[in-house]
N, C-alpha and C. Protein backbone atom coordinates (compact mmCIF):
# COMPACT_ATOMS: atom_id res chain seq x y z
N UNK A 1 32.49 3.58 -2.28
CA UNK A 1 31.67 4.44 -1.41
C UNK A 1 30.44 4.95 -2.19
N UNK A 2 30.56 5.51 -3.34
CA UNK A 2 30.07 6.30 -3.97
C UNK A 2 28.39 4.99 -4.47
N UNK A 3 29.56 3.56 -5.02
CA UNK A 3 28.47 2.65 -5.61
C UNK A 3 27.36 2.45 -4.26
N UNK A 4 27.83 2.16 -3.19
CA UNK A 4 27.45 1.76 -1.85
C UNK A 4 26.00 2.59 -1.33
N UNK A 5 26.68 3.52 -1.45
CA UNK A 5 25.27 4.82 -1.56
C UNK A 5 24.71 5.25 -2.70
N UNK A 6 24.62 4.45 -3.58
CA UNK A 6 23.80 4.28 -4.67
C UNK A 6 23.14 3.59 -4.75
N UNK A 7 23.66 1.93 -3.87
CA UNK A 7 22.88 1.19 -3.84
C UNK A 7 21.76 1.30 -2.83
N UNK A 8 22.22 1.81 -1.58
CA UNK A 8 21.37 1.91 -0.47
C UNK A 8 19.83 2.76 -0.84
N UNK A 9 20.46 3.78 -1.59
CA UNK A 9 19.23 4.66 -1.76
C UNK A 9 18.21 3.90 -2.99
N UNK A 10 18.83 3.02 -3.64
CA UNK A 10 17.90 2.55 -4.72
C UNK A 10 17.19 1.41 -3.70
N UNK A 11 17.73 0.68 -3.12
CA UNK A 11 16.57 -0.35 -2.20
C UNK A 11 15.62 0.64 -1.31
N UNK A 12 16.57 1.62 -1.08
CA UNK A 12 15.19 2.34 -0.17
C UNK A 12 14.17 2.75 -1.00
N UNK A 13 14.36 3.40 -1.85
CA UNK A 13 13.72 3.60 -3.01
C UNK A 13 12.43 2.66 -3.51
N UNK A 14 12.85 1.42 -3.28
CA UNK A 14 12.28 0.48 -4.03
C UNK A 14 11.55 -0.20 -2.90
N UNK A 15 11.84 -0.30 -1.30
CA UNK A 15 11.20 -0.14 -0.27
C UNK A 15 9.96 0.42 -0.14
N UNK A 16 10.31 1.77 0.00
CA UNK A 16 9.31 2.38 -0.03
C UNK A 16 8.30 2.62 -1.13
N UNK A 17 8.44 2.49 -2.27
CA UNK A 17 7.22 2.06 -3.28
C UNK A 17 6.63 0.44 -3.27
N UNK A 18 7.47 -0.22 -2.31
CA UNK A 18 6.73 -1.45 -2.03
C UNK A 18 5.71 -1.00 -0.78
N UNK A 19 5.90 -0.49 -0.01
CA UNK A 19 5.18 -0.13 1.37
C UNK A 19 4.07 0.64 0.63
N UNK A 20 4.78 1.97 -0.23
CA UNK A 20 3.37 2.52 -0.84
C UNK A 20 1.94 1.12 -1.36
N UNK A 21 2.64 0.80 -2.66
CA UNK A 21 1.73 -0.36 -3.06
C UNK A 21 0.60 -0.95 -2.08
N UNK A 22 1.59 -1.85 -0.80
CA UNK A 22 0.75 -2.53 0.28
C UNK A 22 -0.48 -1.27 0.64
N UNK A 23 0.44 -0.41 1.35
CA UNK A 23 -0.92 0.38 1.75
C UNK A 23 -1.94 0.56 0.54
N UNK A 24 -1.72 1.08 -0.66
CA UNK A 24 -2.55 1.47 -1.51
C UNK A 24 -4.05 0.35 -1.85
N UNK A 25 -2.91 -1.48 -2.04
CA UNK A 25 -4.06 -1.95 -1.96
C UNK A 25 -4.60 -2.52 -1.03
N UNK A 26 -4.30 -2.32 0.01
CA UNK A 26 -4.61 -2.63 1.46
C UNK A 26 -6.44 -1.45 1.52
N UNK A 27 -5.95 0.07 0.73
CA UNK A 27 -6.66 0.80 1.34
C UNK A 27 -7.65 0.62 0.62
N UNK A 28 -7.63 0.09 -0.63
CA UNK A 28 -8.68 -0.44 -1.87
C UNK A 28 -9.48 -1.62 -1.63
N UNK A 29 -8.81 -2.93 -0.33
CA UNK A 29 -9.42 -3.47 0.13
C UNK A 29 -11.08 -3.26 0.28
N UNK A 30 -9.94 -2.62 1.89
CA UNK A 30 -10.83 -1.96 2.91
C UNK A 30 -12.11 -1.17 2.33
N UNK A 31 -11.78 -0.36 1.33
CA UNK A 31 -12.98 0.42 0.97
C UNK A 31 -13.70 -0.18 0.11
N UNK A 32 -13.37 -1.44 -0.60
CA UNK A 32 -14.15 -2.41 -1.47
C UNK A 32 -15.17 -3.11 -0.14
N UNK A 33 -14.53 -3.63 0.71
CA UNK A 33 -15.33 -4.57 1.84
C UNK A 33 -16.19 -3.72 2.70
N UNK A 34 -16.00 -2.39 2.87
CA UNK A 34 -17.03 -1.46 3.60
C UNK A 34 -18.01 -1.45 2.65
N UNK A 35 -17.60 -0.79 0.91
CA UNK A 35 -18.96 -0.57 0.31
C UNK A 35 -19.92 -1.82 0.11
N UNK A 36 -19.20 -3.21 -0.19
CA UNK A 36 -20.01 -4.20 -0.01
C UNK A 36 -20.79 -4.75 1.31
N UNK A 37 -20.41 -4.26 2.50
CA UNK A 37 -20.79 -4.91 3.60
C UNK A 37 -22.30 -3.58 3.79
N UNK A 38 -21.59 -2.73 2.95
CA UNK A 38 -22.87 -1.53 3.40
C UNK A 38 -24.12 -1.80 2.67
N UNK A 39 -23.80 -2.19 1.23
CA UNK A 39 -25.11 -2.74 0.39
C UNK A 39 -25.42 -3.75 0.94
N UNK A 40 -25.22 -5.11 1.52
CA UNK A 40 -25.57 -6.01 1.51
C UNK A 40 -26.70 -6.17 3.38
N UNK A 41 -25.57 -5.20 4.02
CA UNK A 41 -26.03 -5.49 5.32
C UNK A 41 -26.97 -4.02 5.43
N UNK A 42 -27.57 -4.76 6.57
CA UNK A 42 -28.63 -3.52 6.94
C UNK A 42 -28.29 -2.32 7.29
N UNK A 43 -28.70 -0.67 6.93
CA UNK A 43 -28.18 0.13 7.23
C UNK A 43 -28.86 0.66 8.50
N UNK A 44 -27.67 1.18 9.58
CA UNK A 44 -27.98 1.65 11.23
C UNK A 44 -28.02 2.83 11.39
């Protein structure tokens, strides 16, 4: 029981710092391709 819910919480664990990651460089993308699209393209 005890190992069982040790294990569960360590994949969640490890879940959710995978989800963090994605978003993080998901959000590093995004803000790389705005600042380039802003220098390059004309500003409105």
């Amino acid at each position: 029981m005890d190992y069982q819910a040790a294990n569960v919480s360590e994949s969640f664990d490890y879940v959710l710092g995978l989800m963090f990651f994605i978003l993080l460089s998901l959000y590093c993308l995004f803000y790389l391709y705005k600042e380039r699209s802003y220098q390059s393209g004309p500003m409105q």
